[in-house]
N, C-alpha and C. Protein backbone atom coordinates (compact mmCIF):
# COMPACT_ATOMS: atom_id res chain seq x y z
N UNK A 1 166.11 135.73 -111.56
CA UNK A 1 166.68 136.82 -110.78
C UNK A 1 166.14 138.15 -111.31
N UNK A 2 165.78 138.60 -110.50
CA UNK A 2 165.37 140.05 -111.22
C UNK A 2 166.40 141.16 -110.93
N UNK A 3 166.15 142.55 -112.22
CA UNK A 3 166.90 143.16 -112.28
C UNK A 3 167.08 144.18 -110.89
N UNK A 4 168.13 144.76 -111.22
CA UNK A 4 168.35 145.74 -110.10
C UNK A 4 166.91 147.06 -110.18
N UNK A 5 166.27 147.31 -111.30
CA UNK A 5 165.79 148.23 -111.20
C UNK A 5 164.03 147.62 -110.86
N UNK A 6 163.64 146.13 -110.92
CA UNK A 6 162.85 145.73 -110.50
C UNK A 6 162.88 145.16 -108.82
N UNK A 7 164.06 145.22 -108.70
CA UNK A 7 164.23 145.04 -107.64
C UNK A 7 163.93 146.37 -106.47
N UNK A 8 164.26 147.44 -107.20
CA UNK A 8 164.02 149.17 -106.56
C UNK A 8 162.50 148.91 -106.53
N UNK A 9 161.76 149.21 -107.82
CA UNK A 9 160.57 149.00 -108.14
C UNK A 9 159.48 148.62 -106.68
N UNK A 10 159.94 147.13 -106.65
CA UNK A 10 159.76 146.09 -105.28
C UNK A 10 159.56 147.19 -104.13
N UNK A 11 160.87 147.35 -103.52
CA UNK A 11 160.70 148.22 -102.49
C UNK A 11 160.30 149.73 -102.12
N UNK A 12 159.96 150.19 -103.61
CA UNK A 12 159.93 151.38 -103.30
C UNK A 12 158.07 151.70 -102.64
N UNK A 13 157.27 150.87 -102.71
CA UNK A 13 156.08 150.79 -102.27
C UNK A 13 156.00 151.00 -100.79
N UNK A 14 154.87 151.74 -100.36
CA UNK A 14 154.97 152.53 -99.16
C UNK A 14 154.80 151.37 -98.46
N UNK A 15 153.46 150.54 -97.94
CA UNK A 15 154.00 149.39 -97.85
C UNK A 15 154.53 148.60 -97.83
N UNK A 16 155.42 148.25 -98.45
CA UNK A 16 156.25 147.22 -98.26
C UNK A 16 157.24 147.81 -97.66
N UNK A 17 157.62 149.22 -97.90
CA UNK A 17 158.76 150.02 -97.39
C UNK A 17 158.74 149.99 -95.49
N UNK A 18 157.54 149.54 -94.92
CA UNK A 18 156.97 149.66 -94.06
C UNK A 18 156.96 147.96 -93.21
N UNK A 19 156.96 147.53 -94.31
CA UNK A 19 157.16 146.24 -93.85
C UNK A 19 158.69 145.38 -93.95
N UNK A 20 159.36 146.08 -94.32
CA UNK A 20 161.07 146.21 -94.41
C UNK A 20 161.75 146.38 -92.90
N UNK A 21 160.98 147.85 -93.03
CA UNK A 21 161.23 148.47 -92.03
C UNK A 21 161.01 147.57 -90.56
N UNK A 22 160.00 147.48 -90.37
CA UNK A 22 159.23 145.78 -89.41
C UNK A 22 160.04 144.99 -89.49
N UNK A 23 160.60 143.99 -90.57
CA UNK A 23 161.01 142.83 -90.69
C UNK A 23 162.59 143.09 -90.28
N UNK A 24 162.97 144.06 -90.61
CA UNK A 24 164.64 144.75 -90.24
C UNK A 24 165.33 144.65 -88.22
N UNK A 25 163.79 144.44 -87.35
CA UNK A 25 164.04 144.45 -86.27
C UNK A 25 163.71 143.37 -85.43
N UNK A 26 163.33 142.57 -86.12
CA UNK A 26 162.32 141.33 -85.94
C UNK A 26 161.68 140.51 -86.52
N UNK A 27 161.52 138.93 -86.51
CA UNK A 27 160.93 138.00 -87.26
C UNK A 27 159.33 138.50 -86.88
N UNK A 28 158.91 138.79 -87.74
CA UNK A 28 157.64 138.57 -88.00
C UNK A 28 156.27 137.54 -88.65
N UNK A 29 155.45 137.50 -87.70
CA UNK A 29 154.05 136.64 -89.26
C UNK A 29 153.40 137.73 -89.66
N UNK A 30 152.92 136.88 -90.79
CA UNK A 30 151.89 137.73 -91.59
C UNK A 30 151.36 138.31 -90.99
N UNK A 31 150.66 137.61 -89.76
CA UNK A 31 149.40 138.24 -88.95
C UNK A 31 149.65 138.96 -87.91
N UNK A 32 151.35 139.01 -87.83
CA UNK A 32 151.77 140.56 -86.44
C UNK A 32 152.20 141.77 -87.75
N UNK A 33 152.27 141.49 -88.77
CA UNK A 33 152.83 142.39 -89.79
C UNK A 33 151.10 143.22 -89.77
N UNK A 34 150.39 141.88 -90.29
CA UNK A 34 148.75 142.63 -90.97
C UNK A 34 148.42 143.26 -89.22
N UNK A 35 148.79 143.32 -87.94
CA UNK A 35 148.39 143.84 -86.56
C UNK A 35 148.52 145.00 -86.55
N UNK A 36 150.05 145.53 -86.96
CA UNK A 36 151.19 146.08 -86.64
C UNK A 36 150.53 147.00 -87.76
N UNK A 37 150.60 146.64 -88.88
CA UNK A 37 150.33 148.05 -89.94
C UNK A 37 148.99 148.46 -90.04
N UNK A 38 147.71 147.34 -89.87
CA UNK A 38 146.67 147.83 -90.24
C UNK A 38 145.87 147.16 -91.27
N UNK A 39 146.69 146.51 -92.27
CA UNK A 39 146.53 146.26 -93.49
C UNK A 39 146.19 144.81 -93.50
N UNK A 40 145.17 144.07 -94.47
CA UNK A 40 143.85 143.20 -94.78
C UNK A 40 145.95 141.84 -94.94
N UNK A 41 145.39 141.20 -94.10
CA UNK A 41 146.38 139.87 -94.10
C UNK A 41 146.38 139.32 -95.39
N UNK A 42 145.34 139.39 -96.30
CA UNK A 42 145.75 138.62 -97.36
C UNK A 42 146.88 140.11 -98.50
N UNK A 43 146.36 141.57 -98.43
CA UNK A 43 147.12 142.19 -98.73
C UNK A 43 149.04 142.34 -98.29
N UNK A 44 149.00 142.20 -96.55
CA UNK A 44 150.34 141.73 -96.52
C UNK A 44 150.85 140.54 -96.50
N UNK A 45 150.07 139.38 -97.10
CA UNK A 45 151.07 137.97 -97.40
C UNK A 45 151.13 138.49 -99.36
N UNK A 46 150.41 139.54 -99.70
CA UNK A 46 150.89 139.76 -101.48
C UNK A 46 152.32 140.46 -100.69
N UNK A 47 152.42 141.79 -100.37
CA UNK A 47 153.67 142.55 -100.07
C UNK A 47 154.87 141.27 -99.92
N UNK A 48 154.80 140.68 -98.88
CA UNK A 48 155.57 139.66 -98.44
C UNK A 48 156.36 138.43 -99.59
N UNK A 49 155.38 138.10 -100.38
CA UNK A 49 155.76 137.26 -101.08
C UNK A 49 156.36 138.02 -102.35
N UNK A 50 156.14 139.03 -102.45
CA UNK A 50 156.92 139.79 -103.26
C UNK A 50 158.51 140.47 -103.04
N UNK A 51 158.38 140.73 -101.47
CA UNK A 51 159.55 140.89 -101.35
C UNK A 51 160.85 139.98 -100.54
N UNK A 52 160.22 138.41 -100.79
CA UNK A 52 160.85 137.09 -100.66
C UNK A 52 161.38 137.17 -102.11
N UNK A 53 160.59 136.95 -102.87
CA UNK A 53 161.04 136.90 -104.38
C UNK A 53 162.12 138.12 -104.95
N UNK A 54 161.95 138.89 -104.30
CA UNK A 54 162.79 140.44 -104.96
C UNK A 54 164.24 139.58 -103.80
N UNK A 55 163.95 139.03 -102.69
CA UNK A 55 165.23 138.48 -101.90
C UNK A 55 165.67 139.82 -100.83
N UNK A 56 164.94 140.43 -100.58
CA UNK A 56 164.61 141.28 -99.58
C UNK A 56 164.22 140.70 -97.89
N UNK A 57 163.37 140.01 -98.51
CA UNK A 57 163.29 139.53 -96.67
C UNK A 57 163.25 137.77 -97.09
N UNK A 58 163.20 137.38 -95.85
CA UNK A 58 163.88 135.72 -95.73
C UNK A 58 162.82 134.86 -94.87
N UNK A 59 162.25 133.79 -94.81
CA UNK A 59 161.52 132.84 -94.43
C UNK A 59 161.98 132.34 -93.26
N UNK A 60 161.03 131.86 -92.21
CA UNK A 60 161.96 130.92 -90.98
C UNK A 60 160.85 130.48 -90.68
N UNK A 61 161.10 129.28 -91.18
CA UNK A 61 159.97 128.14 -91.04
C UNK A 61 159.68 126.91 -89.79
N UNK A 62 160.87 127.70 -88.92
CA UNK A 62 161.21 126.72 -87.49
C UNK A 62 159.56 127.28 -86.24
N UNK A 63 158.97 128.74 -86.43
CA UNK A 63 157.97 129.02 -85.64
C UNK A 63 156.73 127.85 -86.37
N UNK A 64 155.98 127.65 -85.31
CA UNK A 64 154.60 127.08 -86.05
C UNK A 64 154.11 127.70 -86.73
N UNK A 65 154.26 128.80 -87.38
CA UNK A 65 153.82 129.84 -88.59
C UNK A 65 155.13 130.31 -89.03
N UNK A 66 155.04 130.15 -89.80
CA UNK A 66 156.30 131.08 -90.97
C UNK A 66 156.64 132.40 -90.83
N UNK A 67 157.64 133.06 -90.35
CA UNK A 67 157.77 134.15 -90.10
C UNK A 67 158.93 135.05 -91.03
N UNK A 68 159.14 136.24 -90.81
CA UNK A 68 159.99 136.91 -92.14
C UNK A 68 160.70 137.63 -91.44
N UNK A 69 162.24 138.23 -91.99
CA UNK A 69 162.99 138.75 -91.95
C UNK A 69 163.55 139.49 -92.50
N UNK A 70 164.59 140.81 -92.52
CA UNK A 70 165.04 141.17 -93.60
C UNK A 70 166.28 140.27 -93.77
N UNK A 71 166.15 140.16 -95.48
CA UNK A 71 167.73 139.82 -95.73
C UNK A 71 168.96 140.35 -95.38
N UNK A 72 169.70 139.07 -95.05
CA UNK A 72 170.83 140.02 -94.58
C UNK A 72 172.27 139.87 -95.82
């Protein structure tokens, strides 16, 4: 579990702050996230898997691609 202040850390990245923001209104994939912002798909599956692990956004593995959410 990480701390509360690694957990800030996590989100405070403009990116990812961006991809919060995205995931907060809608399941997303990697590859409407990497559409949507701009940014190299293997750069937003790092953001992503970082902020699964921080427990920020959430997995749904029912699409034929894995898509993300914010935690609720």
């Amino acid at each position: 579990m990480l701390t509360l202040v690694n957990r800030l850390r996590t989100a405070a990245h403009l990116d990812r702050l961006r991809i919060l923001g995205l995931c907060a209104h809608a399941d997303l994939t990697v590859g409407e996230l990497a559409d949507i912002t701009g940014l190299p798909r293997e750069q937003v599956r790092r953001h992503v898997r970082r902020l699964v692990r921080a427990n920020f956004l959430c997995c749904n593995e029912q699409r034929p691609q894995s898509s993300y959410h914010m935690q609720a």
